[in-house]
C-alpha atoms as a PDB file:
ATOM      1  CA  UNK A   1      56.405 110.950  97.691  1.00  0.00           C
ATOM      2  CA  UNK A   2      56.693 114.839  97.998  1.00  0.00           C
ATOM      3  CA  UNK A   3      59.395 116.766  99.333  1.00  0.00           C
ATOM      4  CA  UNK A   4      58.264 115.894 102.467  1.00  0.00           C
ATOM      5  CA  UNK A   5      56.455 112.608 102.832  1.00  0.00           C
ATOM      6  CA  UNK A   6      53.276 112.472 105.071  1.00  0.00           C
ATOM      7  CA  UNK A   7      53.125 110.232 108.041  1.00  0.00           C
ATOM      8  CA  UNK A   8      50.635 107.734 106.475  1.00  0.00           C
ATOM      9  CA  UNK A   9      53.121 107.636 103.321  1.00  0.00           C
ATOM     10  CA  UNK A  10      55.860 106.389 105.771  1.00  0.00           C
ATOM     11  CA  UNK A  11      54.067 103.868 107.554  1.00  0.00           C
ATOM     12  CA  UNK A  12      53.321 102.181 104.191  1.00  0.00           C
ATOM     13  CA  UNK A  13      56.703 102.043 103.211  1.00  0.00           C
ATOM     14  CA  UNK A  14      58.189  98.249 102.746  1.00  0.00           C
ATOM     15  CA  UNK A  15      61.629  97.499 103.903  1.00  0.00           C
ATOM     16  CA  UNK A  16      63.931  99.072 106.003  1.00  0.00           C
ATOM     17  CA  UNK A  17      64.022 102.910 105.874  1.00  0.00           C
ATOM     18  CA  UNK A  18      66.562 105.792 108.072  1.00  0.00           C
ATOM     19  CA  UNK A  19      64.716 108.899 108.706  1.00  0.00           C
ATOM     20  CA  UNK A  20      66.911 111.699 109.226  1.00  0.00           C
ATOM     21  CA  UNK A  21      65.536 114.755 111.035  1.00  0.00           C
ATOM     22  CA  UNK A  22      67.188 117.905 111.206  1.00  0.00           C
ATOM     23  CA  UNK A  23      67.709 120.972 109.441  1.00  0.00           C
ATOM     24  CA  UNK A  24      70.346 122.375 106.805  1.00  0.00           C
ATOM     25  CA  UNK A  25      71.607 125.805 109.218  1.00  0.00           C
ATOM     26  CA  UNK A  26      71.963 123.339 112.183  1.00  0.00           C
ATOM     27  CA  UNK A  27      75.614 123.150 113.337  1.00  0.00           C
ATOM     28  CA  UNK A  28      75.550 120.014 115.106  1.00  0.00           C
ATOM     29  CA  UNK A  29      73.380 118.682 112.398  1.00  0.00           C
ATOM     30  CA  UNK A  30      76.381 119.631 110.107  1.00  0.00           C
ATOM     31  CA  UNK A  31      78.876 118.353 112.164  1.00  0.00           C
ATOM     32  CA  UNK A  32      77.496 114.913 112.023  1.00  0.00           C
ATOM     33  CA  UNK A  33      76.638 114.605 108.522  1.00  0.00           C
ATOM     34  CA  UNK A  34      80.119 113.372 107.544  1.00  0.00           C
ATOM     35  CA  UNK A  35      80.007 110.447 110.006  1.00  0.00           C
ATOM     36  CA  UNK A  36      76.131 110.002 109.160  1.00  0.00           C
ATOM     37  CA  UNK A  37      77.196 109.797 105.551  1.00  0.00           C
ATOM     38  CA  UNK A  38      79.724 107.782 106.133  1.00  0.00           C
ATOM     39  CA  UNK A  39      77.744 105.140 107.761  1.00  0.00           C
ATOM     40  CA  UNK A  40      75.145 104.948 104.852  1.00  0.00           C
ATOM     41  CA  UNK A  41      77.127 104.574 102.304  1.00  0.00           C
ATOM     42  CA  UNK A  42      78.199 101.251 103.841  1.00  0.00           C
ATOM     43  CA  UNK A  43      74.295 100.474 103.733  1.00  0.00           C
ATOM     44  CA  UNK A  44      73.153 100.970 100.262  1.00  0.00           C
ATOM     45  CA  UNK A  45      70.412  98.855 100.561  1.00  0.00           C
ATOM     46  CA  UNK A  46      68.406 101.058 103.035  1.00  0.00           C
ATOM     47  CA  UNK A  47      65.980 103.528 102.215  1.00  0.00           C
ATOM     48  CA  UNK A  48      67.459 106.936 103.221  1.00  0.00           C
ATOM     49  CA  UNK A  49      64.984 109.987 103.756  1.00  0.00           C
ATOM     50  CA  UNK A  50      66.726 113.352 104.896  1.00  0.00           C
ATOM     51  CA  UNK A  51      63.628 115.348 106.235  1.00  0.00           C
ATOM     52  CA  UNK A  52      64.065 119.426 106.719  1.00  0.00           C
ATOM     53  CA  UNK A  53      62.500 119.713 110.366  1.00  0.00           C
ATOM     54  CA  UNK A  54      61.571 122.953 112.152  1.00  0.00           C
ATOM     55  CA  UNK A  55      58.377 124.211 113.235  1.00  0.00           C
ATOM     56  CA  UNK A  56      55.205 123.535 111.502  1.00  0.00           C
ATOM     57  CA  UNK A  57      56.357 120.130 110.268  1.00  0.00           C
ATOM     58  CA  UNK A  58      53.766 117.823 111.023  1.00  0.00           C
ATOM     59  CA  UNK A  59      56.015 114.643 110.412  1.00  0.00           C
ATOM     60  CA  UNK A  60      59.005 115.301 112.983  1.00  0.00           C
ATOM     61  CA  UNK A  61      56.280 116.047 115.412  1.00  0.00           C
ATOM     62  CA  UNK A  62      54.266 113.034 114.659  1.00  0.00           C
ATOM     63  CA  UNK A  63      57.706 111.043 115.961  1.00  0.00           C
ATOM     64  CA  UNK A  64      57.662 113.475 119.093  1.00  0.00           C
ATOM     65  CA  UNK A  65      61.403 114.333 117.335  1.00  0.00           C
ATOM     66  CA  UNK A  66      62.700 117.023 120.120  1.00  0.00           C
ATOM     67  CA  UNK A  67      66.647 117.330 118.886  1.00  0.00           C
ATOM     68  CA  UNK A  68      68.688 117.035 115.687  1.00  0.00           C
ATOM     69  CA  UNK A  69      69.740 115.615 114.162  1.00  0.00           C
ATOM     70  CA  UNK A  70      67.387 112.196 115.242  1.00  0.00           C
ATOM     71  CA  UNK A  71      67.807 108.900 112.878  1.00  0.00           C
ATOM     72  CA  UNK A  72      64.804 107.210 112.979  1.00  0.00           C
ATOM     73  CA  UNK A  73      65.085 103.288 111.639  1.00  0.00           C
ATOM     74  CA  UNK A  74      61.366 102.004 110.563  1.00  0.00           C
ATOM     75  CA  UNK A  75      60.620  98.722 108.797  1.00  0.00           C
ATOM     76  CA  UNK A  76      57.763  97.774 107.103  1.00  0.00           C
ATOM     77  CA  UNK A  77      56.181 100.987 108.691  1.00  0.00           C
ATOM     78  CA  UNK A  78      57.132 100.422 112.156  1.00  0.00           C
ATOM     79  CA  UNK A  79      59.906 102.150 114.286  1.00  0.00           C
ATOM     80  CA  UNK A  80      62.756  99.493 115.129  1.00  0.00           C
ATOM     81  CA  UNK A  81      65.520 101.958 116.416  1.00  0.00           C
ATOM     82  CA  UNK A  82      66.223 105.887 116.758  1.00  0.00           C
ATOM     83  CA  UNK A  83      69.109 107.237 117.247  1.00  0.00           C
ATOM     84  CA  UNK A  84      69.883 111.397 118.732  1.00  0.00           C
ATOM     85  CA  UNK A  85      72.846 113.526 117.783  1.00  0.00           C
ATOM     86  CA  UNK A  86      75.355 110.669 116.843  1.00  0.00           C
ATOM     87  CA  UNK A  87      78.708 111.638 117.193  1.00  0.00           C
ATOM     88  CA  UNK A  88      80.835 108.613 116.574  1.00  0.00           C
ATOM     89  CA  UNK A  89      80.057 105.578 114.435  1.00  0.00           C
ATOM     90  CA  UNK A  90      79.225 103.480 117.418  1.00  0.00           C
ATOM     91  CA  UNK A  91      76.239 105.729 118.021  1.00  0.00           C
ATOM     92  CA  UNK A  92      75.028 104.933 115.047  1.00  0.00           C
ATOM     93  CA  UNK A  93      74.354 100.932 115.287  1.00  0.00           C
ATOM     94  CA  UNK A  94      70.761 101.012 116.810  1.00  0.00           C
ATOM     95  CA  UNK A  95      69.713 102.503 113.180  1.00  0.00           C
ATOM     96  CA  UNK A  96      72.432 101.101 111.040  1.00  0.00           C
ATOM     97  CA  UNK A  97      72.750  97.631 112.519  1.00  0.00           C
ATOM     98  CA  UNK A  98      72.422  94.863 110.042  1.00  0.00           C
ATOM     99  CA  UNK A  99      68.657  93.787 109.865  1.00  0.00           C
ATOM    100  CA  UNK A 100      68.311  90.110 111.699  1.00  0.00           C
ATOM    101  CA  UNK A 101      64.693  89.318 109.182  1.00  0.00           C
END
């Protein structure tokens, strides 16, 4: 995949994948990377994509993404959960929730 993956190339991947929208000058996008972080690294085994947003980027629009940062959980291609601006680790479970396959 290139720096930043298509839409199709998304909706082929297999498995369970976080999307993370935002961008790198965005404070609150900054002030919930430790926490987002955090979270992840208790869930090596999913796919994480950080994905530079801003205008003219064809994927974030393609998920109608309106605020950062937005965690986007797809698996096997299709969305499952999505969470906006987390700010505690609770916020996080609709994407980080362990997968019931």
């Amino acid at each position: 995949m290139s720096d930043e993956p298509t839409r199709a190339e998304v909706d082929q991947l297999t498995g369970a994948t976080v999307l993370e929208f935002g961008a790198g000058w965005c404070p609150i996008c900054q002030a919930a990377r430790p926490l987002i972080d955090s979270a992840l690294a208790r869930r090596p085994e999913l796919r994480h994509v950080r994905i530079e947003d801003g205008k003219g980027k064809p994927l974030g629009r393609s998920f109608r993404v309106k605020l950062w940062p937005t965690l986007i959980l797809m698996r096997d291609g299709q969305e499952v959960g999505r969470v906006v601006r987390p700010t505690q680790p609770s916020d996080l479970a609709p994407v980080l929730a362990p997968a019931h396959d």
